[in-house]
Protein backbone atom coordinates (compact mmCIF):
# COMPACT_ATOMS: atom_id res chain seq x y z
CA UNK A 1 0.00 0.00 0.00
CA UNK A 2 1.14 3.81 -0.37
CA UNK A 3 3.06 3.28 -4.15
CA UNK A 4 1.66 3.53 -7.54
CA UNK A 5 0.48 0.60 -9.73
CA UNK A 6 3.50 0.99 -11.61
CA UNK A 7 6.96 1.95 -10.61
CA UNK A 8 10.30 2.87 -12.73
CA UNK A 9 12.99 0.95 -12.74
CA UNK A 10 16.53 2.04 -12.94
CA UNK A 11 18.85 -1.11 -11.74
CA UNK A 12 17.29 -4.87 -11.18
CA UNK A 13 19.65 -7.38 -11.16
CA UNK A 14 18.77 -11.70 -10.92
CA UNK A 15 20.72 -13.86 -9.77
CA UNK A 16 23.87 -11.33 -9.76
CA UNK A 17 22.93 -10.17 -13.53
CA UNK A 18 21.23 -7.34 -15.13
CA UNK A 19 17.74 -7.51 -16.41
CA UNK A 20 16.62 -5.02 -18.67
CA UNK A 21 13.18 -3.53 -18.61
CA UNK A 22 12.29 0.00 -17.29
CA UNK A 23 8.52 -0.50 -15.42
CA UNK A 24 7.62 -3.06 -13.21
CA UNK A 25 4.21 -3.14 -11.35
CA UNK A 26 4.55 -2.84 -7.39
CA UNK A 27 2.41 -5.94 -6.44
CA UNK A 28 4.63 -8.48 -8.61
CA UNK A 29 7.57 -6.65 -6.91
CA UNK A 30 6.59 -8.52 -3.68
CA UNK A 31 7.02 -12.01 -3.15
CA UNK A 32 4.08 -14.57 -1.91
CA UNK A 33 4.86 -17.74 -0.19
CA UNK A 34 2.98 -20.56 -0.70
CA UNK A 35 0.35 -20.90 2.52
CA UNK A 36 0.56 -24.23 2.19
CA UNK A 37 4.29 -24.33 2.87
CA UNK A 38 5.49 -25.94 6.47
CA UNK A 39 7.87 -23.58 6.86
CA UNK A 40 7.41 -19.82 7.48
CA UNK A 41 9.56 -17.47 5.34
CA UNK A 42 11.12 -14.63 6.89
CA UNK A 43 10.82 -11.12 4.42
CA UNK A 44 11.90 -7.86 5.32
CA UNK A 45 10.65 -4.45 3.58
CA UNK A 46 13.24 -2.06 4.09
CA UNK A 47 12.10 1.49 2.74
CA UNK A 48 14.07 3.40 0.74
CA UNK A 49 14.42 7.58 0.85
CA UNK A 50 16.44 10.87 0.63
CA UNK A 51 15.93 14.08 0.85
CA UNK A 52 12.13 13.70 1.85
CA UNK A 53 11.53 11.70 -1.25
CA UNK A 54 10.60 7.83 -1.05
CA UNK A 55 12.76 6.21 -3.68
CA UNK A 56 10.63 2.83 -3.38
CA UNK A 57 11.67 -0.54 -0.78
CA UNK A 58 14.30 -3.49 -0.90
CA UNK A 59 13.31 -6.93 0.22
CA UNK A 60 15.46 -8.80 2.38
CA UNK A 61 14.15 -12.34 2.74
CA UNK A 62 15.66 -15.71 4.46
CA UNK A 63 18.47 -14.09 6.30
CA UNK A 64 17.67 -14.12 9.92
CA UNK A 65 21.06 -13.07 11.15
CA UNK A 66 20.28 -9.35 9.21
CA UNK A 67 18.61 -8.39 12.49
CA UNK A 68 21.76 -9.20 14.95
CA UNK A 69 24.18 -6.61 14.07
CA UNK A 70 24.62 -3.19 12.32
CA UNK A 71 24.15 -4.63 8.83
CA UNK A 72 21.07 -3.56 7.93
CA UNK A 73 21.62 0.03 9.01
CA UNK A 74 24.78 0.17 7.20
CA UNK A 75 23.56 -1.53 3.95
CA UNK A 76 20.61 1.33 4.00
CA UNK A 77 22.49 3.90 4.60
CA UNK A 78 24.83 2.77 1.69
CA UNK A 79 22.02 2.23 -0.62
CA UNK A 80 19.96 5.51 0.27
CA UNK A 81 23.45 7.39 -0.87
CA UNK A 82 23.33 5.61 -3.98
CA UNK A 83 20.00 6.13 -4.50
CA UNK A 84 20.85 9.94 -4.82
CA UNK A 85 23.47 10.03 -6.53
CA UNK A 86 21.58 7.73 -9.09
CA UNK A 87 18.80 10.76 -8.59
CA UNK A 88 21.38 13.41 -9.18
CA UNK A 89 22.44 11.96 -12.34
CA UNK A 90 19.54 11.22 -13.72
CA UNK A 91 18.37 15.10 -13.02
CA UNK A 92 22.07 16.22 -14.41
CA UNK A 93 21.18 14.52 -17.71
CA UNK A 94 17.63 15.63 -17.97
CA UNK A 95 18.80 18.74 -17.86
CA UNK A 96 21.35 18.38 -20.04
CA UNK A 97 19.04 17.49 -22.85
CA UNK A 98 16.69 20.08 -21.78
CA UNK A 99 19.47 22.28 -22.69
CA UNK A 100 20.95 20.84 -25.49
CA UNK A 101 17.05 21.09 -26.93
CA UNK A 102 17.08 24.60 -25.85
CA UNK A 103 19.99 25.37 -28.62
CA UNK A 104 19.06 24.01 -31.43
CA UNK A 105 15.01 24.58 -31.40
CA UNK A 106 13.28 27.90 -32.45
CA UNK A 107 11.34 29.80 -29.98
CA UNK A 108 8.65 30.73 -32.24
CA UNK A 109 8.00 27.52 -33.76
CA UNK A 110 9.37 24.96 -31.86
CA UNK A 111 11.21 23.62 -35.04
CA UNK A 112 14.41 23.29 -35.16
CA UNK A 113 16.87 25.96 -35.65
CA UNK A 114 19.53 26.34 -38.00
CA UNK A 115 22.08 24.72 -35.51
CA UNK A 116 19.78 22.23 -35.38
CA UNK A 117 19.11 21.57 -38.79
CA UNK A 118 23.62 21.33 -38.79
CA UNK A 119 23.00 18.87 -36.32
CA UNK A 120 20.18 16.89 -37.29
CA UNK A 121 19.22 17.53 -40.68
CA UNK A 122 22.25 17.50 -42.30
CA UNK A 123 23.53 14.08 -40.62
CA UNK A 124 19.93 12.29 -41.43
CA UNK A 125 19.93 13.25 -45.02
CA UNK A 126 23.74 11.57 -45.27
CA UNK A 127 22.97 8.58 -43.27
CA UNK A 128 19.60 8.27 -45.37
CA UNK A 129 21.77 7.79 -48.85
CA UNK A 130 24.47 5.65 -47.25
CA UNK A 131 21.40 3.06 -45.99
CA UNK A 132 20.50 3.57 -49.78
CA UNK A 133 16.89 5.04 -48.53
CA UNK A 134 15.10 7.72 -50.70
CA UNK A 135 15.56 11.28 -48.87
CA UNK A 136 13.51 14.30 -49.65
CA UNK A 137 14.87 18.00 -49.32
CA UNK A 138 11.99 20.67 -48.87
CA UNK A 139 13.02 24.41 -49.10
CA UNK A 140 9.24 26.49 -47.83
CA UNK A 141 8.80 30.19 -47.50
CA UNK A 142 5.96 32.57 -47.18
CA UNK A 143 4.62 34.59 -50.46
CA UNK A 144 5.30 38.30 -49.62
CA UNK A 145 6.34 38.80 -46.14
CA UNK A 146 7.41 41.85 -46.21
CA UNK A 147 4.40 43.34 -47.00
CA UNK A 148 2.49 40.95 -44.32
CA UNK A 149 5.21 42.83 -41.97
CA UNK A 150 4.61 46.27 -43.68
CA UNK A 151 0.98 46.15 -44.30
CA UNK A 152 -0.47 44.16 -40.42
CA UNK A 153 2.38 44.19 -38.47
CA UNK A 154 5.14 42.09 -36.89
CA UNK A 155 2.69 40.31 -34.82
CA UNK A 156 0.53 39.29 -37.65
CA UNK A 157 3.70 38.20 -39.11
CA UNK A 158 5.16 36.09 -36.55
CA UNK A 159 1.56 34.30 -36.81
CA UNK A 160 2.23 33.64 -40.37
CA UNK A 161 5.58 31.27 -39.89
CA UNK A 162 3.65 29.36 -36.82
CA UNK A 163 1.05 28.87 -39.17
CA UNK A 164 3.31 27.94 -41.90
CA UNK A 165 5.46 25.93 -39.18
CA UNK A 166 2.25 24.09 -38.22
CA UNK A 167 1.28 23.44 -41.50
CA UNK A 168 4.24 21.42 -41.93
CA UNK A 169 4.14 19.58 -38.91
CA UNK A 170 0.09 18.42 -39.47
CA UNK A 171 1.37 18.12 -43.09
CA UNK A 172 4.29 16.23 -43.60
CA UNK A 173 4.50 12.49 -42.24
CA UNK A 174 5.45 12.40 -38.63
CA UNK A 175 9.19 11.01 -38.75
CA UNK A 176 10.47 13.94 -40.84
CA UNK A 177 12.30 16.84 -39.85
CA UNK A 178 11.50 20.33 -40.09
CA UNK A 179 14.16 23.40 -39.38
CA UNK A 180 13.25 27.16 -39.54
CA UNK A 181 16.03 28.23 -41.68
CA UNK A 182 16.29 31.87 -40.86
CA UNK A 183 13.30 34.34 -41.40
CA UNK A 184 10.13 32.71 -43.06
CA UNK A 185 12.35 30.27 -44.59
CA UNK A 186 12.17 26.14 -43.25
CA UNK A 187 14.46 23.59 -44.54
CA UNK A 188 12.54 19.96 -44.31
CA UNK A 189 14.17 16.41 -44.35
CA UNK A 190 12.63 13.17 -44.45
CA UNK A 191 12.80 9.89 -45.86
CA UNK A 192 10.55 9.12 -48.87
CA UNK A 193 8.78 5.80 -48.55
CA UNK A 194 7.45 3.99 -51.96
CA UNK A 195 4.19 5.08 -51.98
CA UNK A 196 4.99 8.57 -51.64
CA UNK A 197 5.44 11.72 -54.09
CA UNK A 198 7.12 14.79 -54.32
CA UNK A 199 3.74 16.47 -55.48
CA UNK A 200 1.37 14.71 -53.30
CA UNK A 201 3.50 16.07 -50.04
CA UNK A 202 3.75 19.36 -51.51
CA UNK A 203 0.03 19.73 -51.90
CA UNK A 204 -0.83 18.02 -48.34
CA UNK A 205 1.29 21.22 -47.16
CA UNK A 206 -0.28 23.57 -49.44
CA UNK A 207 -3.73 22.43 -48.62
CA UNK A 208 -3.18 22.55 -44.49
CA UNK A 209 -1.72 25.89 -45.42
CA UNK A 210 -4.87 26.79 -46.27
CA UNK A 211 -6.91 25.38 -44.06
CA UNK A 212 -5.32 27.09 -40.73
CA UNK A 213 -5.70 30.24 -42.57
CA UNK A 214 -8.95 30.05 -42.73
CA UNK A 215 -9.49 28.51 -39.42
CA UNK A 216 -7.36 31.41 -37.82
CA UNK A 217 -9.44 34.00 -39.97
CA UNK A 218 -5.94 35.66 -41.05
CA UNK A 219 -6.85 39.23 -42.85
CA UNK A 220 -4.03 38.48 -45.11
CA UNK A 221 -3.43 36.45 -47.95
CA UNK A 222 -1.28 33.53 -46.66
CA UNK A 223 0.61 31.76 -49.41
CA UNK A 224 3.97 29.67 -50.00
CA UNK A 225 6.40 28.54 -52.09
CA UNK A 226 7.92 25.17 -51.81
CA UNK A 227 10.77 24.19 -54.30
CA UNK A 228 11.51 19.89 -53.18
CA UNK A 229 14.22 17.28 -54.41
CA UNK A 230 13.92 13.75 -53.90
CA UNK A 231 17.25 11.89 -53.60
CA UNK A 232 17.06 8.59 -55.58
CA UNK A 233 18.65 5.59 -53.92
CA UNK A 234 22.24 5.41 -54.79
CA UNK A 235 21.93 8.97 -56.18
CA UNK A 236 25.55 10.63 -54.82
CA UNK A 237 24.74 13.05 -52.27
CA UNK A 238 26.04 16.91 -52.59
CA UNK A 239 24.61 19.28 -49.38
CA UNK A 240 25.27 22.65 -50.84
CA UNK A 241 24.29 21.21 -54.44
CA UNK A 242 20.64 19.55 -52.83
CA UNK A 243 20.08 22.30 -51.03
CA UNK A 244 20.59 24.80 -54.06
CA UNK A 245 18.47 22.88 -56.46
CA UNK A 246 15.52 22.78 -53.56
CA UNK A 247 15.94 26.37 -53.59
């Protein structure tokens, strides 16, 4: 009683070896004896805590001479340390990659930036050709900005790249990537399966496009262009060239 139906779990070891799986629920955690059994087993739920936070319980069973000496304090004590330090880790990393995500994503959109797209895009389009997949290079920006800027405002043009942004995202298949190059301009990557087309991906944007427009009741005209090059399997792979001919 007092923990969840299912619990995380960062170490469990059998027998003296890892086993790998990352939930467990609480009630197979705890072991039944048979009532039928002649002799009475002997099981021990030690809980487990720092810093005002209950990490979960070990269970000691068969080992009556646990209770005669300091060993069971000291063995706590040992593991509530490592418990933390486990803790401390875990919330060092987390934050890491909170941070890391931080860098290369876009404020406005939540795509990625163009760090990002150095660090994700790029790699996935190379490691798409060298698995001889079919990759897919999407250049997208707005139809006159500047006068969506001039004409309603900064405001109304920030809306127009989330909209755009969205568009993409609700768009596009789910697995491919999507980078706000700089301004109004977003540099997509993805891998083409066979019973896609350049044209019909274009016009899913086009027509989402559309549709949140209209939704969002934009008093502007909100348009884009989209220039796209699908890289053939075994087709040799140029960034700057790609990118270019997208353009």
């Amino acid at each position: 009683e007092g923990y969840p139906e299912e619990m995380d779990i960062v170490c469990s070891l059998y027998n003296g070896l890892p086993r790998v799986h990352r939930q467990g629920n609480c009630r197979k955690a705890i072991f039944h004896t048979a009532r039928e059994s002649e002799k009475p087993g002997l099981y021990l739920l030690v809980p487990l805590h720092g810093d005002d936070k209950n990490y979960g319980f070990a269970m000691l069973s068969q080992n009556r001479t646990i209770f005669s000496d300091r060993m069971l304090y000291i063995w706590t004590r040992h593991m509530n340390q490592t418990l933390e330090q486990v803790r401390s880790n875990v919330k060092i990393m987390e934050l890491t990659r909170r941070l890391s995500d931080l860098s290369m994503k876009d404020g406005l959109t939540g795509t990625y930036n163009r760090l990002g797209c150095e660090k994700i895009l790029y790699p996935f389009l190379r490691e798409c050709q060298e698995k001889g997949g079919r990759g897919i290079v999407m250049i997208v920006d707005i139809d006159c900005m500047k006068k969506i800027n001039d004409t309603f405002g900064h405001t109304s043009g920030d809306q127009a790249i989330m909209l755009l942004a969205e568009a993409l995202r609700s768009g596009l298949p789910e697995d491919f990537y999507i980078a706000r190059y700089g301004g109004d301009e977003f540099f997509v990557a993805g891998e083409m399966k066979e019973e896609m087309t350049r044209d019909e991906l274009s016009e899913r944007v086009m027509q989402r496009l559309d549709e949140l427009a209209a939704v969002h009741q934009v008093p502007y005209t909100l348009k884009a262009s989209l220039g796209a090059v699908v890289l053939e399997q075994g087709e040799s792979f140029d960034l700057v060239e790609t990118v270019q001919r997208a353009d």
